[in-house]
Protein backbone atom coordinates (compact mmCIF):
# COMPACT_ATOMS: atom_id res chain seq x y z
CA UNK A 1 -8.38 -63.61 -76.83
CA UNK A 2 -9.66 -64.23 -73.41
CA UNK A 3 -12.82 -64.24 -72.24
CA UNK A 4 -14.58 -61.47 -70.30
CA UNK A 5 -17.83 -63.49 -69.02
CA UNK A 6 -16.52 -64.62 -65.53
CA UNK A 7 -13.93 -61.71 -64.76
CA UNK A 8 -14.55 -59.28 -62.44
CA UNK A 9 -12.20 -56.38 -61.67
CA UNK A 10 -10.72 -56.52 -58.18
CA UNK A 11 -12.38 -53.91 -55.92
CA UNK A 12 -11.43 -51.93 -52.36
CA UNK A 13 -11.90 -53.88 -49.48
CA UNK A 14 -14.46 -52.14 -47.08
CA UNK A 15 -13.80 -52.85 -43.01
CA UNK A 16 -16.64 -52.31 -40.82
CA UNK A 17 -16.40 -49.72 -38.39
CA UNK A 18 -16.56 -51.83 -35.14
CA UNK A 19 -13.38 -53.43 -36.67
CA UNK A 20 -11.64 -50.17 -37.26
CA UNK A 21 -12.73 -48.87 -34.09
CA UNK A 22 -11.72 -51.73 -32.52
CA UNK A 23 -8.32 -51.74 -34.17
CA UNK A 24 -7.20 -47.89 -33.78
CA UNK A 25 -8.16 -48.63 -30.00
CA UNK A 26 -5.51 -51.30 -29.81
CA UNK A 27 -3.44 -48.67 -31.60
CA UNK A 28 -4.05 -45.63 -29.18
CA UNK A 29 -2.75 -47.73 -26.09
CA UNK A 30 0.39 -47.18 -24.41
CA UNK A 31 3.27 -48.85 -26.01
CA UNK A 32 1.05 -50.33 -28.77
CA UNK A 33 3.06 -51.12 -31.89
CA UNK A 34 0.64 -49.78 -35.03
CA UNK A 35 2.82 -51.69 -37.38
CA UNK A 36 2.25 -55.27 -35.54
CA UNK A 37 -1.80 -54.48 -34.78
CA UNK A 38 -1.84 -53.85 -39.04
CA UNK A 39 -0.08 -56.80 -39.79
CA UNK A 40 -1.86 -59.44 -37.01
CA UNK A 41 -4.95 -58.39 -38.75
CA UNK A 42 -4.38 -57.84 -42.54
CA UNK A 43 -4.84 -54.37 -42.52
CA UNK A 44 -1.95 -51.78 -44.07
CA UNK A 45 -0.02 -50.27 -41.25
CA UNK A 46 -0.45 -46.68 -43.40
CA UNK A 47 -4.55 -47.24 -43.37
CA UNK A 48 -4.18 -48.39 -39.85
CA UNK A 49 -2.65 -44.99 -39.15
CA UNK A 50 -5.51 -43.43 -41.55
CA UNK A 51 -8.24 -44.48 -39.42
CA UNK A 52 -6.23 -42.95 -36.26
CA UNK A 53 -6.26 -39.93 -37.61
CA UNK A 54 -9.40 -39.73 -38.71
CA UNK A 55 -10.78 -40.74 -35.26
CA UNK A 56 -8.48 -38.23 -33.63
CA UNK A 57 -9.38 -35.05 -35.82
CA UNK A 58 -13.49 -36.23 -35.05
CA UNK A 59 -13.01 -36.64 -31.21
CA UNK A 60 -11.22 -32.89 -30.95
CA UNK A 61 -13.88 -31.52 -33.32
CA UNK A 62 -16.42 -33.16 -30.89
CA UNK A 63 -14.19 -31.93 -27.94
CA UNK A 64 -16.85 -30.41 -25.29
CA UNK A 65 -13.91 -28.26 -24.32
CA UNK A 66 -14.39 -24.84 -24.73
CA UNK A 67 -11.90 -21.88 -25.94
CA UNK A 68 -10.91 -19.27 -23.34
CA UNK A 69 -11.15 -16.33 -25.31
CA UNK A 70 -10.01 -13.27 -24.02
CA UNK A 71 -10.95 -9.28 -24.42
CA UNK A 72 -8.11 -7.52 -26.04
CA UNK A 73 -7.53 -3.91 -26.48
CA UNK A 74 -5.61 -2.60 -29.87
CA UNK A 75 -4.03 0.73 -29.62
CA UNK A 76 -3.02 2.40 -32.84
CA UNK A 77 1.10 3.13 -33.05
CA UNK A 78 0.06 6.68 -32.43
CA UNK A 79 -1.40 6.02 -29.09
CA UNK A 80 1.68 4.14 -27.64
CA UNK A 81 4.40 5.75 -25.73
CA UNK A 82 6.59 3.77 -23.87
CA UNK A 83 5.26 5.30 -20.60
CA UNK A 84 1.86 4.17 -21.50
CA UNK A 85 0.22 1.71 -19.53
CA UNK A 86 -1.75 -1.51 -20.67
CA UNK A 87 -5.45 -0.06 -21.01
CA UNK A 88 -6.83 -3.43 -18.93
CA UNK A 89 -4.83 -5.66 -16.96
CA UNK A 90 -6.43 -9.14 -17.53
CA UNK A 91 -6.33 -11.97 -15.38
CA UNK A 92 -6.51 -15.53 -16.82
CA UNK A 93 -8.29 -18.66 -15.33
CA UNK A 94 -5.57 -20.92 -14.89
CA UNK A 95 -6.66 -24.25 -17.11
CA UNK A 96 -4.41 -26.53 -15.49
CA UNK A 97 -5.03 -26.57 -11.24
CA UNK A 98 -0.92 -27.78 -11.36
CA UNK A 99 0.56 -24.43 -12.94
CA UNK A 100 2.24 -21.68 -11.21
CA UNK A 101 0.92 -18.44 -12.06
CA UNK A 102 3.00 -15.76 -13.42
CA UNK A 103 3.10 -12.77 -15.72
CA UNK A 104 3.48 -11.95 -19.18
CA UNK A 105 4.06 -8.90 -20.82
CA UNK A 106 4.49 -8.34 -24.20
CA UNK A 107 5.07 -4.89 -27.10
CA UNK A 108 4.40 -6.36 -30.31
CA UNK A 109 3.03 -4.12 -33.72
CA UNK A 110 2.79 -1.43 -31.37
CA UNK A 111 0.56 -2.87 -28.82
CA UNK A 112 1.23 -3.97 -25.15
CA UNK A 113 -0.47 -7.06 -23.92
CA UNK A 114 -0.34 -7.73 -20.29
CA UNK A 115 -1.06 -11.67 -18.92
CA UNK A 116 -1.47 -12.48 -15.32
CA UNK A 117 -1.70 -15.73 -13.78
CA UNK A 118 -1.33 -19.01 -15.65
CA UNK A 119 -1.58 -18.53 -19.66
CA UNK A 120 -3.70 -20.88 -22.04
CA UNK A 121 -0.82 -21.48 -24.80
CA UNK A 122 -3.69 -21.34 -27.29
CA UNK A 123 -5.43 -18.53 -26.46
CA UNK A 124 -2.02 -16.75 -26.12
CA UNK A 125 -0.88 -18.21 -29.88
CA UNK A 126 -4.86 -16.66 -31.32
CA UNK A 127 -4.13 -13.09 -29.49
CA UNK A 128 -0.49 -13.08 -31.31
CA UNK A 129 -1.64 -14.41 -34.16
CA UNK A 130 -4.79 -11.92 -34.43
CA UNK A 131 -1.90 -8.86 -33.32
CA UNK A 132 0.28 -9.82 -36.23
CA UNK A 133 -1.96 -9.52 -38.82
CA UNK A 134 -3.51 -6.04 -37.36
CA UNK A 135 -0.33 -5.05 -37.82
């Protein structure tokens, strides 16, 4: 039977965070290969990728970018007719000074939701998402 004095049971390595930082950098360029950074520096190309996601989910949470949110009128099915008319006509901020403005309009669980100018894909996805379940 062996002795237990001088064994120790092998533990997680811990990388400081200037070295992590440092590597999902080198990761986040153009054309960087995550696989070779890992490897060059004895890290596991899946816990390289780890650490990039981690850092990616904290800078969006951190993201001083604000949500356009938009007012939105429900009607109940009753209230419809297809000659009705959208109750407000809302025009959106264009996010993006390169897109073409246009307009949107849309009958879904009885509602009619009228978009003018250039449409957040966001906002648009909450207001369907937030008409679906109203439905």
């Amino acid at each position: 039977m062996k002795s237990q004095a001088g064994v120790s049971e092998p533990t997680r390595r811990h990388h400081d965070r200037l070295f992590k930082a440092g590597l999902v950098q080198q990761s986040l360029q153009p054309g960087a290969s995550v696989a070779a950074i890992a490897l060059q520096n004895g890290v596991n190309a899946n816990l390289l990728f780890k650490w990039r996601r981690d850092h990616l989910r904290a800078t969006r949470s951190t993201s001083t970018e604000r949500a356009v949110l938009l007012p939105v009128h429900v009607l109940q099915a009753t209230e419809v007719t297809a000659t009705s008319t959208p109750i407000t006509s809302i025009p959106v901020v264009p996010m993006n000074r390169g897109a073409r403005a246009g307009f949107i309009e849309l009958e879904m669980a009885g509602a009619r939701l009228c978009l003018r100018g250039a449409v957040d894909e966001a906002s648009l996805c909450s207001v369907l998402r937030a008409l679906r379940q109203s439905a």
